[in-house]
Protein backbone atom coordinates (compact mmCIF):
# COMPACT_ATOMS: atom_id res chain seq x y z
CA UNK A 1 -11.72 -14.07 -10.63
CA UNK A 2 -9.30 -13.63 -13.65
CA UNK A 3 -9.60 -9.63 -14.95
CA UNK A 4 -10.35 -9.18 -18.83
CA UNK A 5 -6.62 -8.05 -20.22
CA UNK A 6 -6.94 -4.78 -22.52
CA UNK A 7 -4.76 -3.66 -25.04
CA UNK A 8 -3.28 0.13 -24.23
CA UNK A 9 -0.95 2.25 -26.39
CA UNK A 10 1.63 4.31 -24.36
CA UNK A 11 4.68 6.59 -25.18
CA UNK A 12 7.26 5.78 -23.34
CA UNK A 13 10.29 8.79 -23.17
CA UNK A 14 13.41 6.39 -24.61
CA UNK A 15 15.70 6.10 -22.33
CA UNK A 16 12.56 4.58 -19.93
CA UNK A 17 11.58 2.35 -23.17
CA UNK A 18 14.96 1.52 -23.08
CA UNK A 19 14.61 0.39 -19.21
CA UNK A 20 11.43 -2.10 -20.28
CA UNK A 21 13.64 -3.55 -22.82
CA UNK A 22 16.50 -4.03 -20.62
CA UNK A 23 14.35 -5.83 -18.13
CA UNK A 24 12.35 -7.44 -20.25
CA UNK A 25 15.10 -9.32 -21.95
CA UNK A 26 16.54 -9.95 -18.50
CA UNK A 27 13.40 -11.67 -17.18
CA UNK A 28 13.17 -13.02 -20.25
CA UNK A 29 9.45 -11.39 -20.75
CA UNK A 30 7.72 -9.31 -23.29
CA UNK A 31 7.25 -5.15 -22.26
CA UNK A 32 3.77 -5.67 -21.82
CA UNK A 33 4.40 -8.28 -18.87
CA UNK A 34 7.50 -5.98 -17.54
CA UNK A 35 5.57 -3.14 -17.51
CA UNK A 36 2.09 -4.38 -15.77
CA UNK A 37 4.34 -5.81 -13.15
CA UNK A 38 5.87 -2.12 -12.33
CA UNK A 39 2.11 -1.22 -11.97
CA UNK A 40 1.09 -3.95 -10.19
CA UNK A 41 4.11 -2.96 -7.86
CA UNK A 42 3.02 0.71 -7.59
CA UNK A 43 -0.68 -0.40 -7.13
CA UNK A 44 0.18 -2.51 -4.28
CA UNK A 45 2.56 0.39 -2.52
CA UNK A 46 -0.19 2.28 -2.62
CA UNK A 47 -2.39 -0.27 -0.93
CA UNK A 48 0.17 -0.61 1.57
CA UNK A 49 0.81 3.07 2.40
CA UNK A 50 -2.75 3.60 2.93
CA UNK A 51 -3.15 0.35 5.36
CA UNK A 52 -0.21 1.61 6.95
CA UNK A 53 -2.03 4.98 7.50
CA UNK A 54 -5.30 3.28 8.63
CA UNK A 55 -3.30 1.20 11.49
CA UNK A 56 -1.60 4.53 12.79
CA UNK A 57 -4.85 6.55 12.47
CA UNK A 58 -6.51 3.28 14.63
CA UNK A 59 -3.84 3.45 17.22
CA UNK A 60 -3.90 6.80 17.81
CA UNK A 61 -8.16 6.34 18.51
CA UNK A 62 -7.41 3.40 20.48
CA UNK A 63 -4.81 5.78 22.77
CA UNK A 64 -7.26 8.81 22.91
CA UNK A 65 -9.96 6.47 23.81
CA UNK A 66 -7.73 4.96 26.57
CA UNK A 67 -7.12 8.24 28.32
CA UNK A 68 -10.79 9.64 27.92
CA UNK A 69 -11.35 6.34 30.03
CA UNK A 70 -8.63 6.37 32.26
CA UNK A 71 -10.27 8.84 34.93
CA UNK A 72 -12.76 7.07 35.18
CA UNK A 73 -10.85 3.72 35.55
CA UNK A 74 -8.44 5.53 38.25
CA UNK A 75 -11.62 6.43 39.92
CA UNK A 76 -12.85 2.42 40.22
CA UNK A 77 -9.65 1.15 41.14
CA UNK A 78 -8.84 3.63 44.21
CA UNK A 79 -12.23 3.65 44.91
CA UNK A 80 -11.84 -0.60 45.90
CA UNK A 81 -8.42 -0.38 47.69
């Protein structure tokens, strides 16, 4: 699903509008495309940081769930040798 595009006004200090311009004419794209990209970037860091955070928060209930069990486990395995 394409998103509806909206027009924004922003103020840009100069030497950052000065940045957009530099990349813009270097990717050979207007500062409206330069400058969603560097958002899009930013948006998708963000995604990333918090998957990233998700995985290590899952690993680290998949480890204290492990040794909560392993007592028990120990207890089986002695238990048939």
């Amino acid at each position: 699903m394409m998103s509806r595009k909206v027009r924004v006004t922003i103020t840009l200090e100069s030497d950052l509008a000065a940045f957009v311009d530099r990349r813009a004419k270097k990717s050979k794209a207007c500062r409206s495309k330069v400058i969603a990209d560097i958002i899009e970037g930013a948006e998708r860091a963000e995604i990333e940081t918090r998957m990233a955070e998700g995985y290590r928060q899952y690993a680290e209930d998949n480890r204290l769930d492990a040794e909560s069990c392993l007592p028990a486990q120990s207890e089986v395995v002695l238990r048939d040798e």
